[in-house]
C-alpha atoms as a PDB file:
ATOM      1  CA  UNK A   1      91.282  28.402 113.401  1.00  0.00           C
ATOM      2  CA  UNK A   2      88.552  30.771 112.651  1.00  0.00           C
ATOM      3  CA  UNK A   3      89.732  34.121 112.388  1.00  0.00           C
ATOM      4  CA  UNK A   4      87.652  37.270 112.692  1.00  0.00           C
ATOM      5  CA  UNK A   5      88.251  40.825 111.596  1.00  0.00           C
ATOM      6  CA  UNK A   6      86.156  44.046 112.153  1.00  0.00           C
ATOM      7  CA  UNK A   7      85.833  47.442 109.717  1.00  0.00           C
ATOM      8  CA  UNK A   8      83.711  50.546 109.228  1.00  0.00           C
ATOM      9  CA  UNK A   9      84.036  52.115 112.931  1.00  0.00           C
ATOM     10  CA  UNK A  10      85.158  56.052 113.127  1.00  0.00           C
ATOM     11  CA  UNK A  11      83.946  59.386 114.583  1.00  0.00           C
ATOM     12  CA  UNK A  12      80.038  60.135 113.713  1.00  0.00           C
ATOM     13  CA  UNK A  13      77.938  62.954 114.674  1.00  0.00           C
ATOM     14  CA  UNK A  14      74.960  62.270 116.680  1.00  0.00           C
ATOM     15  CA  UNK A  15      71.929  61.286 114.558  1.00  0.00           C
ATOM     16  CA  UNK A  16      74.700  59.598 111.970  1.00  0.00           C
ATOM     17  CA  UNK A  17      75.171  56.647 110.844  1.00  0.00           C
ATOM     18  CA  UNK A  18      77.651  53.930 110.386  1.00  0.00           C
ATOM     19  CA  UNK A  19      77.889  50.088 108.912  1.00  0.00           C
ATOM     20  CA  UNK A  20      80.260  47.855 110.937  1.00  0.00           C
ATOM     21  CA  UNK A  21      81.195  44.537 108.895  1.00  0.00           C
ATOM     22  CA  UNK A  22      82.883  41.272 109.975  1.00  0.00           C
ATOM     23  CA  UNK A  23      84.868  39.195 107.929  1.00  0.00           C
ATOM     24  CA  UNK A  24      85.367  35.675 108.829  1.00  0.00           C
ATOM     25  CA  UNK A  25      88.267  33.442 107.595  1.00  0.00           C
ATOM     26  CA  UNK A  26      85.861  31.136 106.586  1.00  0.00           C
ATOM     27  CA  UNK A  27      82.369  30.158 105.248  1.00  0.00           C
ATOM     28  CA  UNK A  28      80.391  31.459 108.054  1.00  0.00           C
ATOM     29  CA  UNK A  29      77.288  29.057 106.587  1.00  0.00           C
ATOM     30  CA  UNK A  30      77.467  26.466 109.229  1.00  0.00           C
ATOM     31  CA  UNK A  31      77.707  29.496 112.029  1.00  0.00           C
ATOM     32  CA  UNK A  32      74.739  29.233 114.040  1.00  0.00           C
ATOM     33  CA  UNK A  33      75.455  32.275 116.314  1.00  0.00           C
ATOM     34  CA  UNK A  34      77.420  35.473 115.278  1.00  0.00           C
ATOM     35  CA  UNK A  35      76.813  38.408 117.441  1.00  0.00           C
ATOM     36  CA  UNK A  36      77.895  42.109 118.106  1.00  0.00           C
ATOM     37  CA  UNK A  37      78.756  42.962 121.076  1.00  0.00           C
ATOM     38  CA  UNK A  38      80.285  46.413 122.981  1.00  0.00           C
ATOM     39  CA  UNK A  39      82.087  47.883 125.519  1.00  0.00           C
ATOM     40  CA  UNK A  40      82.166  51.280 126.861  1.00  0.00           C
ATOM     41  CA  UNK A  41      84.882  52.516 129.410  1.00  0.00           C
ATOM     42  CA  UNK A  42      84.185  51.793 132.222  1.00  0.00           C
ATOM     43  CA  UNK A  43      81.338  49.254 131.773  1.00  0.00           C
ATOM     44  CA  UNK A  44      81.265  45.574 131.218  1.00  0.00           C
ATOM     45  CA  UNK A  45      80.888  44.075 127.872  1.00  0.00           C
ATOM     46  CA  UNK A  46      77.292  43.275 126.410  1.00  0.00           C
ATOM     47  CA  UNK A  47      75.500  42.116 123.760  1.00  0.00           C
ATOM     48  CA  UNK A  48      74.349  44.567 121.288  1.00  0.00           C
ATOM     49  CA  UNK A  49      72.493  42.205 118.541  1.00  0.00           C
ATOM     50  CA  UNK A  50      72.826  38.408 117.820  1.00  0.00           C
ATOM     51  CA  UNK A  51      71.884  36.101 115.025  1.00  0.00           C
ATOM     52  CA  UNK A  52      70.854  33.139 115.445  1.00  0.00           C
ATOM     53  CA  UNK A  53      70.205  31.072 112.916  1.00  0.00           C
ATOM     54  CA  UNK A  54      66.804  32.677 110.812  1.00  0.00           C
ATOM     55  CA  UNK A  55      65.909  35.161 113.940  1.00  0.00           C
ATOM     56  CA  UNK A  56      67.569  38.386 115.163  1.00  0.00           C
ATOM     57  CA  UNK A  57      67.721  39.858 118.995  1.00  0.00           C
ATOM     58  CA  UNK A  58      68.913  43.270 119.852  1.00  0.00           C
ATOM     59  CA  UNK A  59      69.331  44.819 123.441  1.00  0.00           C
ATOM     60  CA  UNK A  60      67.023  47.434 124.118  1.00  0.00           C
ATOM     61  CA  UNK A  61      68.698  50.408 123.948  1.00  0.00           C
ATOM     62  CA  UNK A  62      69.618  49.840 120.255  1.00  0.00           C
ATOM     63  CA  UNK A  63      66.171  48.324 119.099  1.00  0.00           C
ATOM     64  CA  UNK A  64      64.895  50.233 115.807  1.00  0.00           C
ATOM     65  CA  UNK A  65      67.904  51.309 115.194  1.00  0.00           C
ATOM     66  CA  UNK A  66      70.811  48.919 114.658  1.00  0.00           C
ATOM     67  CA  UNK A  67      70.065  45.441 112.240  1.00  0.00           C
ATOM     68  CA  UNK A  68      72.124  42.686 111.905  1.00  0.00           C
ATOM     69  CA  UNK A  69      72.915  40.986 108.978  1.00  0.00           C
ATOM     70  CA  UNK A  70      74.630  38.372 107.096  1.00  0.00           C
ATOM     71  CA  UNK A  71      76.217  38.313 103.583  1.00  0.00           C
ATOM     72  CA  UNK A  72      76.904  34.138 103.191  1.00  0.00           C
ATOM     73  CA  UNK A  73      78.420  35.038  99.641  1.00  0.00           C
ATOM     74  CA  UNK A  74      81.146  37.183 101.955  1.00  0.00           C
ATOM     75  CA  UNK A  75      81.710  35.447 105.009  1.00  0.00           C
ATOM     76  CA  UNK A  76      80.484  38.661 106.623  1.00  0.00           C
ATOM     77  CA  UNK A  77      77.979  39.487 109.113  1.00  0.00           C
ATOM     78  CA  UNK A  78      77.059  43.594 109.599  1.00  0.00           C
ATOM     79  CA  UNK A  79      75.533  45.827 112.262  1.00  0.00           C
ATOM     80  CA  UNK A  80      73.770  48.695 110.297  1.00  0.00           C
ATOM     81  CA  UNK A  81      73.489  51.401 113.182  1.00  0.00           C
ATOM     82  CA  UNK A  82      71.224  54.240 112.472  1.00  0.00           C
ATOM     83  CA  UNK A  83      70.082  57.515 114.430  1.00  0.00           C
ATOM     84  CA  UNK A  84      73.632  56.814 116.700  1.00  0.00           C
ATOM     85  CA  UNK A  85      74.001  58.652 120.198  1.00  0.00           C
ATOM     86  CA  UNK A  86      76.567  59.789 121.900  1.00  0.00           C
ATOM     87  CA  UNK A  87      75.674  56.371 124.553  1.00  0.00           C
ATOM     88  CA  UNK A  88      76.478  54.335 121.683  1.00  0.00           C
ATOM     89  CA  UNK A  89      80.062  54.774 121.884  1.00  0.00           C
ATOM     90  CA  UNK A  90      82.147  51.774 122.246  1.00  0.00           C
ATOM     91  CA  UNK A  91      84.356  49.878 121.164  1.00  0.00           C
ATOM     92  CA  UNK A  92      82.486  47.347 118.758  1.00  0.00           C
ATOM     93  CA  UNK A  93      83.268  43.361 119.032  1.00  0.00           C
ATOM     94  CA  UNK A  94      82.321  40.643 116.528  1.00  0.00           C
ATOM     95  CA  UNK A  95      81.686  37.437 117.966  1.00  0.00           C
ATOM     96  CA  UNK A  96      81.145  33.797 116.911  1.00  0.00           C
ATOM     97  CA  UNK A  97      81.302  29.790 118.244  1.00  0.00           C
ATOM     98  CA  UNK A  98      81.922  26.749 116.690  1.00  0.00           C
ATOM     99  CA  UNK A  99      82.826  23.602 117.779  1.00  0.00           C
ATOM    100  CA  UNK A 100      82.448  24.824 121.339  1.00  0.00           C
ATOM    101  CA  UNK A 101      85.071  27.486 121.339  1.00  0.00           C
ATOM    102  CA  UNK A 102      84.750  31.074 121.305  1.00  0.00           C
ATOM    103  CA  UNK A 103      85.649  33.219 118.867  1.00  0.00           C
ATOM    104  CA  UNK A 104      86.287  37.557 119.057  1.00  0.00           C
ATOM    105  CA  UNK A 105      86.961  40.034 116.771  1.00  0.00           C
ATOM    106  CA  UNK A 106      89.903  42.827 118.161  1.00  0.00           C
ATOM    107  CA  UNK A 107      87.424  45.316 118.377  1.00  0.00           C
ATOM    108  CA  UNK A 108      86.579  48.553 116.533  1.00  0.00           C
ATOM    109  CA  UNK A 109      85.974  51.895 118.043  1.00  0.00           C
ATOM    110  CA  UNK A 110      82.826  53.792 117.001  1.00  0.00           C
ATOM    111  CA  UNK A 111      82.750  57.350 118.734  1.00  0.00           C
ATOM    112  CA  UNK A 112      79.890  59.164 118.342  1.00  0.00           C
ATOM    113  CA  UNK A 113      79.975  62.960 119.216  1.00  0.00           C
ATOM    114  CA  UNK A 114      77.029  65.278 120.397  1.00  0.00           C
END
């Protein structure tokens, strides 16, 4: 059972920054996809920035301005998220598969004010 756990959300002004990391209960070498997603009230769930193997995505709205990243020696992978607005609050979920199950973080909440 893979097990992941989020850390580093919290109340930012506007232009702020914050890193989010995500530990995994295990080597996260053979990992192909881990992935941040959020969800704001009110709004479905989406994908914020994915690895995938050597290459990185990120939706549009964060492009520039969030990078994700993996530290193999820590079984962590981190969203970096730069010049935040207030649209950028959400609650923050790390995500993962292997073996062909799904696996989710609880969630962090990252609030950023005006």
């Amino acid at each position: 059972q893979l097990q992941l756990v989020e850390s580093g959300g919290g109340l930012v002004q506007a232009g702020g920054s914050l890193r989010l990391s995500c530990a995994a209960s295990r080597s996260i070498i053979m990992l192909n996809v881990m992935a941040w997603h959020r969800q704001a009230p009110g709004k479905e769930r989406e994908l914020v920035a994915l690895s995938r193997g050597g290459s990185t995505t990120y939706t549009d709205s964060v492009k520039g301005r969030f990078t994700i990243s993996r530290d193999v020696a820590k079984n962590t992978v981190n969203l970096q998220m730069n010049s935040l607005k207030p649209e950028d609050t959400a609650v923050y979920y790390c995500y993962t598969n292997s073996g062909g199950l799904s696996y989710w973080g609880q969630g962090i909440q990252v609030t950023v004010s005006p």
